[in-house]
C-alpha atoms as a PDB file:
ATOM      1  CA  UNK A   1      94.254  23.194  95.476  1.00  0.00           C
ATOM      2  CA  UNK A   2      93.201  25.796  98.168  1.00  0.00           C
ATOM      3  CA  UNK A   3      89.655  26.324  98.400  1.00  0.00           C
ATOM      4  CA  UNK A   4      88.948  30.109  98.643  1.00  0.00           C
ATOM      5  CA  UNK A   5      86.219  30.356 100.454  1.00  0.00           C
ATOM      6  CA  UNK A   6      87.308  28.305 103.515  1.00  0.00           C
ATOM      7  CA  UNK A   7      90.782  30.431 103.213  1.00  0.00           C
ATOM      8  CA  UNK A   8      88.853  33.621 103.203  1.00  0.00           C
ATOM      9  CA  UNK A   9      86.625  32.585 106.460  1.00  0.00           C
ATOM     10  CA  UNK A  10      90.292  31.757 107.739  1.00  0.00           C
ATOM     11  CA  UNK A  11      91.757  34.953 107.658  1.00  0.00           C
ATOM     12  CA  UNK A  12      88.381  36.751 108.549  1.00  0.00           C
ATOM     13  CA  UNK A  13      88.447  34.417 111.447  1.00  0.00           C
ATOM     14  CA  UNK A  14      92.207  35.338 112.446  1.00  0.00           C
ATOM     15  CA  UNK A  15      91.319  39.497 111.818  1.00  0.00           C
ATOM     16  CA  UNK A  16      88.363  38.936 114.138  1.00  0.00           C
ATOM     17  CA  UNK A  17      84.545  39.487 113.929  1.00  0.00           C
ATOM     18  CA  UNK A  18      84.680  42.531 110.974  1.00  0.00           C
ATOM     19  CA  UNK A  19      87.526  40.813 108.963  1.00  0.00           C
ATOM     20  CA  UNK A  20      89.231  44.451 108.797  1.00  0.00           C
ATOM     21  CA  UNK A  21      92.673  45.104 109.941  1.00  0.00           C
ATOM     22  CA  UNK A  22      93.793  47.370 112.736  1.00  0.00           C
ATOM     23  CA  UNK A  23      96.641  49.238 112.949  1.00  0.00           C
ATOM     24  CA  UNK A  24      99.326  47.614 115.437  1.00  0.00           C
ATOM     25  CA  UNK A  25     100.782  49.985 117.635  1.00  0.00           C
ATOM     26  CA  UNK A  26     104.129  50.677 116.657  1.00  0.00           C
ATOM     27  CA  UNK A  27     105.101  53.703 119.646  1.00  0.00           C
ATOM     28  CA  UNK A  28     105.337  53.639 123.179  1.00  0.00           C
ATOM     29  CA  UNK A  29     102.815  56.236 124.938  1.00  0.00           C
ATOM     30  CA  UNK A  30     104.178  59.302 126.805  1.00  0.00           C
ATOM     31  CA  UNK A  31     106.441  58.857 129.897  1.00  0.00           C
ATOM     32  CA  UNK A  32     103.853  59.835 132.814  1.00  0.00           C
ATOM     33  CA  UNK A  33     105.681  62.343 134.609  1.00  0.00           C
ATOM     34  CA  UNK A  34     104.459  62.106 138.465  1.00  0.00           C
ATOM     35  CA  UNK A  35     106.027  65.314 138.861  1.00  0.00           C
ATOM     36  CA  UNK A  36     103.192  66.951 136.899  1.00  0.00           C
ATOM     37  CA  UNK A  37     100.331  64.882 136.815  1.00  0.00           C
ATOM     38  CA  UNK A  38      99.911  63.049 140.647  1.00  0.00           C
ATOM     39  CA  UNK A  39      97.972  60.761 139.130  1.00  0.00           C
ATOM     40  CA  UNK A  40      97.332  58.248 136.362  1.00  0.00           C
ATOM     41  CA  UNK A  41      94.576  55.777 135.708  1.00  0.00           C
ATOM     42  CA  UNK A  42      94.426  53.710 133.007  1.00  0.00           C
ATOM     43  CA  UNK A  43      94.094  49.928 131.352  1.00  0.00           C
ATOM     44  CA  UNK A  44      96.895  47.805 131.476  1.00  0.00           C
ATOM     45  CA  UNK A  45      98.273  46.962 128.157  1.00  0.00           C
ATOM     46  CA  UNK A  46     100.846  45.257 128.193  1.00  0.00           C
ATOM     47  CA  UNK A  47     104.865  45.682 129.143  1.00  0.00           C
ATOM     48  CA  UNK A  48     108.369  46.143 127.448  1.00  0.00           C
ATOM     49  CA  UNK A  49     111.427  46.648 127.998  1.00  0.00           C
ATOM     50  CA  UNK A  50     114.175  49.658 127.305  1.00  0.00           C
ATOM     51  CA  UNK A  51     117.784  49.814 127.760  1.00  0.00           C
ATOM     52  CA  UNK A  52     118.903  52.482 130.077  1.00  0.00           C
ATOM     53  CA  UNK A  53     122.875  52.974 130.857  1.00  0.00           C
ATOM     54  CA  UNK A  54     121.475  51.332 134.303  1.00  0.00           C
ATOM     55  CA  UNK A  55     120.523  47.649 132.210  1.00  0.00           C
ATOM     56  CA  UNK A  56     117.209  47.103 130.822  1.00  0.00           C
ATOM     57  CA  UNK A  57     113.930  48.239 132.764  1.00  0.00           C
ATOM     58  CA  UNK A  58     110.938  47.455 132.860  1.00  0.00           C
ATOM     59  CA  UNK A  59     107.875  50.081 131.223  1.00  0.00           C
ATOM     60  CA  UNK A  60     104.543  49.680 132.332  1.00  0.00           C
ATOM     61  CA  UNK A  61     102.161  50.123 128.825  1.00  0.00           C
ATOM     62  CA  UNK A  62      98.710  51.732 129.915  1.00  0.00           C
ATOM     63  CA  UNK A  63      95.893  53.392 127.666  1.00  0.00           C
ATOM     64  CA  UNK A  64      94.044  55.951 129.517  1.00  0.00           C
ATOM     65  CA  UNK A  65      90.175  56.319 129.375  1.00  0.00           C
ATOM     66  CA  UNK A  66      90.160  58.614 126.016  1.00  0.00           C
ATOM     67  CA  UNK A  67      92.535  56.129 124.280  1.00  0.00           C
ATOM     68  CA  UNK A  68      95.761  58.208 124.933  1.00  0.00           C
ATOM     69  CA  UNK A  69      99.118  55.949 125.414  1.00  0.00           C
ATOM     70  CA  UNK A  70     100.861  56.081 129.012  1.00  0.00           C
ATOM     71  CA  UNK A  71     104.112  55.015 129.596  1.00  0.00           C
ATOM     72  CA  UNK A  72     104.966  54.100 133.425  1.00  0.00           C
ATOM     73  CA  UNK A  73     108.934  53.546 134.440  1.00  0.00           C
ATOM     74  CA  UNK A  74     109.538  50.657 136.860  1.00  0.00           C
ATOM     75  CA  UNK A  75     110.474  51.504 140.223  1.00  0.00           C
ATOM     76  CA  UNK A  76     110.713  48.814 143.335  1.00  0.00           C
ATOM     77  CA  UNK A  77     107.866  49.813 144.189  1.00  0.00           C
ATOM     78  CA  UNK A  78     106.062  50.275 140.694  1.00  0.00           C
ATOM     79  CA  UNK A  79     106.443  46.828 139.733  1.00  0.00           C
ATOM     80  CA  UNK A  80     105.692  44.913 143.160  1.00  0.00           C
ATOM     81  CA  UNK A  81     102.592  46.250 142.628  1.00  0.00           C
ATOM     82  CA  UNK A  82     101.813  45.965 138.944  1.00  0.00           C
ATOM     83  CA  UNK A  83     103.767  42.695 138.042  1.00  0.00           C
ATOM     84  CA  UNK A  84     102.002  39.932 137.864  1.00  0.00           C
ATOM     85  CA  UNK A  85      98.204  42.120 136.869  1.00  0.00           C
ATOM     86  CA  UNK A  86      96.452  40.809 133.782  1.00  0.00           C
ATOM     87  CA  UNK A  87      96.452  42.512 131.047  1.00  0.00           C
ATOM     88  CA  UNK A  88      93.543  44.742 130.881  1.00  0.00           C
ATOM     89  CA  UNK A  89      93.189  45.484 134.250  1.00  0.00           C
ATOM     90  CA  UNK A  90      92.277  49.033 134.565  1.00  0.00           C
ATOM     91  CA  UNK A  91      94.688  50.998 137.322  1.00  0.00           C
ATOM     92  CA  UNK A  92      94.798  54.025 139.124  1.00  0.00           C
ATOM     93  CA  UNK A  93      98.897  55.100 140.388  1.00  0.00           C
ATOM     94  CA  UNK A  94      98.731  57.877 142.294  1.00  0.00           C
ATOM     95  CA  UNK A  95     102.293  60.058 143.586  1.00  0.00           C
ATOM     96  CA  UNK A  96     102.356  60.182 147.320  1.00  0.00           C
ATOM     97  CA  UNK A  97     105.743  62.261 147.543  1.00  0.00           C
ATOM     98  CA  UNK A  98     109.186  61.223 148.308  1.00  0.00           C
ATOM     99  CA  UNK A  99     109.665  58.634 151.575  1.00  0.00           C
ATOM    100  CA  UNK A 100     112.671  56.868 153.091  1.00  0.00           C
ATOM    101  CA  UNK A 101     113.557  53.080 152.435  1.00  0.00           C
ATOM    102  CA  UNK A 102     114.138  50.317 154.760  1.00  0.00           C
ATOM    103  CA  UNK A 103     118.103  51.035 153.715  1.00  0.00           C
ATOM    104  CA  UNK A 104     117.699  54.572 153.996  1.00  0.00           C
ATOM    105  CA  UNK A 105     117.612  55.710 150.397  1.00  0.00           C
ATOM    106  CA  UNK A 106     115.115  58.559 149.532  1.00  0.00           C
ATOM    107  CA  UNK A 107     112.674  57.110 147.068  1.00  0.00           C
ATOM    108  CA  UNK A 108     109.021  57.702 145.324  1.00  0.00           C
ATOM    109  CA  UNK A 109     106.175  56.486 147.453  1.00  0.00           C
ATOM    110  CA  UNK A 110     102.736  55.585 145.476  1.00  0.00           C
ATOM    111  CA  UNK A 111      99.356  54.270 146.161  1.00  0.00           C
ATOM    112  CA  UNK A 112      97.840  52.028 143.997  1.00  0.00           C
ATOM    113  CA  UNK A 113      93.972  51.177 143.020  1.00  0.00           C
ATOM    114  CA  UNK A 114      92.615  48.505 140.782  1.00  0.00           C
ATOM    115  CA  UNK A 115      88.768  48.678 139.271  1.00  0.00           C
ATOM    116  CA  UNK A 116      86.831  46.190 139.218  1.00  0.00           C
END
């Protein structure tokens, strides 16, 4: 027989400190268009990936300071810098302009800032 009580401290347990459930994200956030906005800042998230008629990419999950989903596309240069950071570090990506590769390609050049 299960006892209740210990099943109930269980789940509170697994739900966390207030026992109430939270709503699991079930949306990416907006694409951040560099374009527009030169800069982003945000907290890390997390990452997934999306199939593009170029293979699957990588997209950089952030949550800006008022709670607002971000949504950062992979680029060379994107994910050299952001690959292997925590979750929950808090980032600032700012759009420098386009620049030149080492093969000669024109690409998107950005500076990046960590907190903390």
């Amino acid at each position: 027989m299960v006892d209740q009580k210990q099943f109930e401290k269980d789940i509170d347990e697994s739900l966390g400190t207030s026992g109430e459930w939270k709503e699991a994200a079930t949306t990416y956030g907006v694409t951040w268009d560099f374009r527009v906005d030169k800069e982003v800042i945000g907290v890390l998230k997390g990452t997934h990936q999306a199939n593009t008629k170029y293979g699957p990419k990588t997209v950089y999950d952030l949550e800006k300071q008022d709670g607002t989903p971000v949504s950062v596309w992979e680029s060379a240069q994107i994910s050299r810098a952001l690959h292997d950071l925590p979750t929950g570090t808090e980032v600032k990506i700012v759009y420098q302009g386009k620049g030149e590769s080492k093969g000669g390609n024109q690409v998107n050049l950005f500076k990046f800032y960590l907190k903390g």
